[in-house]
Protein backbone atom coordinates (compact mmCIF):
# COMPACT_ATOMS: atom_id res chain seq x y z
CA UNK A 1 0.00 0.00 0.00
CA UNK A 2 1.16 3.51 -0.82
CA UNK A 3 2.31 6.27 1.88
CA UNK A 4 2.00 9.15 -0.50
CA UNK A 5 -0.72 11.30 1.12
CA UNK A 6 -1.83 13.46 -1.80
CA UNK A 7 -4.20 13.84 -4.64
CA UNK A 8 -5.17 10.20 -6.25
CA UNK A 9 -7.01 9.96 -9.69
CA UNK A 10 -9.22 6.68 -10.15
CA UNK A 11 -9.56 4.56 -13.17
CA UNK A 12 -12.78 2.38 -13.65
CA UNK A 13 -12.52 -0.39 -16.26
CA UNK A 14 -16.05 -2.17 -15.60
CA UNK A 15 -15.16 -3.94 -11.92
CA UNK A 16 -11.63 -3.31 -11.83
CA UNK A 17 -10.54 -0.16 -10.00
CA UNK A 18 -6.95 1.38 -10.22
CA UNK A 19 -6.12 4.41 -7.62
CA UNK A 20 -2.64 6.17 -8.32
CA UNK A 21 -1.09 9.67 -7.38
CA UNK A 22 -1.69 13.05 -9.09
CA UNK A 23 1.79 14.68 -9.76
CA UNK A 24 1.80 18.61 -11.10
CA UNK A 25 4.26 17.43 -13.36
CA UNK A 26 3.15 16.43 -17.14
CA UNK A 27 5.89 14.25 -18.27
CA UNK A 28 4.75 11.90 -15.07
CA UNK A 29 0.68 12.01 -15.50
CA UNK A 30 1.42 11.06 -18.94
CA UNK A 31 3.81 8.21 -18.01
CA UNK A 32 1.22 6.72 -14.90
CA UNK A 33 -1.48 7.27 -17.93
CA UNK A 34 0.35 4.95 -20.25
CA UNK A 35 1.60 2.46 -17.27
CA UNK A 36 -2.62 1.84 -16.17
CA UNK A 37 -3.28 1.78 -20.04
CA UNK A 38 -0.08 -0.84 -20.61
CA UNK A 39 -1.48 -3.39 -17.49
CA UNK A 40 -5.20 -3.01 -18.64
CA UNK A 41 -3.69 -4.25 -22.06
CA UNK A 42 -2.06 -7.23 -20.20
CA UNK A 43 -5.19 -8.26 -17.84
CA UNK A 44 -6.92 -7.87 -21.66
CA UNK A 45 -4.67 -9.96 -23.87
CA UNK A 46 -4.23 -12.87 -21.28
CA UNK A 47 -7.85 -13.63 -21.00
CA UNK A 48 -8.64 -11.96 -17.43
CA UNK A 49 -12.45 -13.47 -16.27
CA UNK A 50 -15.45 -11.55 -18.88
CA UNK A 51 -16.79 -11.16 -16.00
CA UNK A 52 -14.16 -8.65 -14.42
CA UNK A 53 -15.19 -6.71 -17.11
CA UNK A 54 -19.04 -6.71 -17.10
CA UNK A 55 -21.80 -4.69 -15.05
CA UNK A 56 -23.20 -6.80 -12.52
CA UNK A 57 -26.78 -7.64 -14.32
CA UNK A 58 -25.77 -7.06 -17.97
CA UNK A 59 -25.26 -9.94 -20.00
CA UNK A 60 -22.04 -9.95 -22.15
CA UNK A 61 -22.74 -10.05 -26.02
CA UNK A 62 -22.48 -13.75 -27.51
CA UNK A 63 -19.68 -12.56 -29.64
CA UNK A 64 -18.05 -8.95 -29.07
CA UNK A 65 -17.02 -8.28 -32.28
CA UNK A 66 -16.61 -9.42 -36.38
CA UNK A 67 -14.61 -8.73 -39.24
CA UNK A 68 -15.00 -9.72 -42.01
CA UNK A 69 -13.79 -8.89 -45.49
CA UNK A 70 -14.92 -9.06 -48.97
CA UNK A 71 -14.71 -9.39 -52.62
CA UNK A 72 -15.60 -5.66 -54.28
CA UNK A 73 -18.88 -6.66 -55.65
CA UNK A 74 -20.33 -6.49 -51.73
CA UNK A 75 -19.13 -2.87 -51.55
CA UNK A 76 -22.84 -1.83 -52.33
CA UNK A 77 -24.70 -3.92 -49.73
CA UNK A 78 -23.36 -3.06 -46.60
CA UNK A 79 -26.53 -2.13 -45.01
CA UNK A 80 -28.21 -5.95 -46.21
CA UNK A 81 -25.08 -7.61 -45.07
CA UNK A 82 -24.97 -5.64 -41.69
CA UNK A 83 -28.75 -7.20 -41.60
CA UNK A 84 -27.93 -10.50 -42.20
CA UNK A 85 -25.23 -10.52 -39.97
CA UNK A 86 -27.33 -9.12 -36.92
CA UNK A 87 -30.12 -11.21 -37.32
CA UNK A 88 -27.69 -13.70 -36.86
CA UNK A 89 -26.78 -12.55 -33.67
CA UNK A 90 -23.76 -10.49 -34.63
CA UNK A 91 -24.52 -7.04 -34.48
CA UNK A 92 -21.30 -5.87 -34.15
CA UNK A 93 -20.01 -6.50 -37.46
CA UNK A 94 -17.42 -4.05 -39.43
CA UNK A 95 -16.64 -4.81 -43.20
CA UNK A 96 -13.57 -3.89 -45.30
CA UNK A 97 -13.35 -4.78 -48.99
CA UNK A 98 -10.70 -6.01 -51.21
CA UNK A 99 -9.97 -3.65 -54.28
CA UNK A 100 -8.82 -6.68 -56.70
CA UNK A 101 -9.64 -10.18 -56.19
CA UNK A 102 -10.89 -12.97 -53.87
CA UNK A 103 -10.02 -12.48 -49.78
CA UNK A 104 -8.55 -15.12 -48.39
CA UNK A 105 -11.12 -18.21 -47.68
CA UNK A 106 -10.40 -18.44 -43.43
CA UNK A 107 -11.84 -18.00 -40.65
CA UNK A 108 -10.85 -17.33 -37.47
CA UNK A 109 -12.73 -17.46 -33.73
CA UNK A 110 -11.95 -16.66 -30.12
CA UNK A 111 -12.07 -19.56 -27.60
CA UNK A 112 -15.36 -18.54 -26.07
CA UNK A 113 -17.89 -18.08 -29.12
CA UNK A 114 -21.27 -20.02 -28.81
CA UNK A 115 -21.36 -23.28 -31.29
CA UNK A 116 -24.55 -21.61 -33.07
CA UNK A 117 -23.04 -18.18 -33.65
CA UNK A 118 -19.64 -19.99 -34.58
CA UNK A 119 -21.92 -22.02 -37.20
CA UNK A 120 -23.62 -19.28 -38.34
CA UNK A 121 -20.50 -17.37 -39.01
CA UNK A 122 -19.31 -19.90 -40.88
CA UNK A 123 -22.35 -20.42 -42.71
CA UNK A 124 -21.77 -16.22 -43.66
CA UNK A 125 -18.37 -17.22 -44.59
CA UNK A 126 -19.56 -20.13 -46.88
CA UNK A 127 -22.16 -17.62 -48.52
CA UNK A 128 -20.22 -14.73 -48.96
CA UNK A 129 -16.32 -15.46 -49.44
CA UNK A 130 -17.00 -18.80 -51.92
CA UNK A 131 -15.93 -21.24 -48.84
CA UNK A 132 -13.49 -22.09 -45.86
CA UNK A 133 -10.06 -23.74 -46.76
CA UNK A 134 -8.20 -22.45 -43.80
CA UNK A 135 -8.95 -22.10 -40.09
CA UNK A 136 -7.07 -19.31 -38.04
CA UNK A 137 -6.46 -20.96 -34.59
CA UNK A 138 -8.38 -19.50 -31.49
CA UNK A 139 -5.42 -18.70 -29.47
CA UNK A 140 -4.59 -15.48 -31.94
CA UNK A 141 -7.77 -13.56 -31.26
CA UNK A 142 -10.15 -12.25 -28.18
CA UNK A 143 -12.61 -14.98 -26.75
CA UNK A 144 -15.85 -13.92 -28.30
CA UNK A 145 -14.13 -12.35 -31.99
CA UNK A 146 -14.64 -13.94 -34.73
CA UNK A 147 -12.98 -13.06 -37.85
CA UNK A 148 -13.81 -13.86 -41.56
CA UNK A 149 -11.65 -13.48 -44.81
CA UNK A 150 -8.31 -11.66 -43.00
CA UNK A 151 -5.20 -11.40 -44.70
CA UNK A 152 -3.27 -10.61 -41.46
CA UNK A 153 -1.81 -13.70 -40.97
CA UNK A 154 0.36 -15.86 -43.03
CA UNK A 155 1.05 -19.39 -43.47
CA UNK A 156 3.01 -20.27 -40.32
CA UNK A 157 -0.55 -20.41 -38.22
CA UNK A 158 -3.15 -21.38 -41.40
CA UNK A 159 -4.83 -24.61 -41.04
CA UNK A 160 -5.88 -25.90 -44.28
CA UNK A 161 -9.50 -27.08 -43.60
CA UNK A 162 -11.37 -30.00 -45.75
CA UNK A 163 -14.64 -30.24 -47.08
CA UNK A 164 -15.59 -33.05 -44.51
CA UNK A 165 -13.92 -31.45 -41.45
CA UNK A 166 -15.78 -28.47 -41.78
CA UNK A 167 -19.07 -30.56 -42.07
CA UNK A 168 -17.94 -32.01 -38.51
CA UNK A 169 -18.08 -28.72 -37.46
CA UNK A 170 -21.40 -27.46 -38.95
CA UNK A 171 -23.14 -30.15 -36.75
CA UNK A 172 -25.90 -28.21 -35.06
CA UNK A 173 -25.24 -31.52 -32.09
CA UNK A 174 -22.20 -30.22 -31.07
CA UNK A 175 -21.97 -27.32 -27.34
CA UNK A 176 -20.04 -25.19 -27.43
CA UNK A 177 -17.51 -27.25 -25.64
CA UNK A 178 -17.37 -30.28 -27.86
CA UNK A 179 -17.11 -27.61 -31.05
CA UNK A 180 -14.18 -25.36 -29.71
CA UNK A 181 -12.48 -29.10 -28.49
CA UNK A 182 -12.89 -30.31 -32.40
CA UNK A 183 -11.69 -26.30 -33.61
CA UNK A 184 -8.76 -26.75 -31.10
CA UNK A 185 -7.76 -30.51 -33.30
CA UNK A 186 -8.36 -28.71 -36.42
CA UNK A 187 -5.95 -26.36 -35.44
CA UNK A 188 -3.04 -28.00 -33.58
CA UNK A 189 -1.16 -30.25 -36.55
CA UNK A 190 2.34 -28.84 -37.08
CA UNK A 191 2.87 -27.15 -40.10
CA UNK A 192 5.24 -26.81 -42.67
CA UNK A 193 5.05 -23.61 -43.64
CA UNK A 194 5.32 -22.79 -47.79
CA UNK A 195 7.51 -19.98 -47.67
CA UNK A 196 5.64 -17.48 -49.23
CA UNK A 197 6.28 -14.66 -46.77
């Protein structure tokens, strides 16, 4: 516990609560700033509890957030894919667009995404990007994110996906658990990677 008797500024991220001094000088305000912003980051990308984050009574979203991106000729019909997308329980859905060509034909989703918003992402992905040859493993993104089409990652973590493993995973049988346990031995073969990068 601190001795310093002065001024403290809080910081409220959902239920967590940091308390640390007020100095008059700038160059240290601006360096505590960046130290609270630097451990929320950490608590954030090592998977800290959803529910440190929530208000007590309000029910996290099924899935926080999707990307997705596709070919040009969706550029127009943003608003009836933004439809589609929340009707399927995605609401928070942001679309980029390739200028030339076909987007990669992944997909990629965080460790804690329901089975039937994982399959209906999927089925989105299937519709709108021509199919799924390679799943992104679970361990690169957020626990409810799903991503579709991304060319951020190359071919040291792409899992090339078949026809009838992707079936396996389309089966509206599987929870949640027994989906992200078949995702999970999708995605942990070793790879060779091809050298393109």
């Amino acid at each position: 516990m601190s001795s310093f008797k002065g001024r403290h500024r809080q910081c409220h991220y959902g239920n967590l609560r940091f308390r640390f001094p007020i100095h008059d000088h700038p160059a240290m305000t601006r360096t505590l700033s960046l130290l609270v912003l630097c451990l929320l980051s950490v608590v954030i990308a090592n998977g800290a509890p959803a529910s440190a984050f929530a208000d007590e009574g309000v029910p996290l979203p099924a899935v926080s957030r999707v990307e997705v991106v596709l070919a040009n000729e969706y550029r127009d019909q943003v608003a009836t894919l933004k439809q589609e997308f929340t009707q399927a329980g995605m609401p928070n859905v942001h679309f980029q667009f390739a200028k030339l060509g076909q987007p990669p034909q992944n997909i990629g989703l965080g460790r804690d995404v329901p089975a039937e918003k994982a399959r209906e992402a999927i089925r989105l992905a299937l519709k709108y990007n021509l199919g799924i040859g390679i799943l992104l493993p679970e361990r690169l993104f957020p626990p409810r994110f799903i991503t579709i089409a991304s060319s951020n990652y190359d071919d040291t973590v792409e899992y090339p996906i078949d026809r009838a493993a992707l079936t396996k995973l389309q089966n509206p049988d599987l929870t949640t658990e027994e989906f992200h346990r078949l995702y999970r031995e999708f995605t942990s073969a070793t790879l060779v990677p091809k050298g393109r990068y």
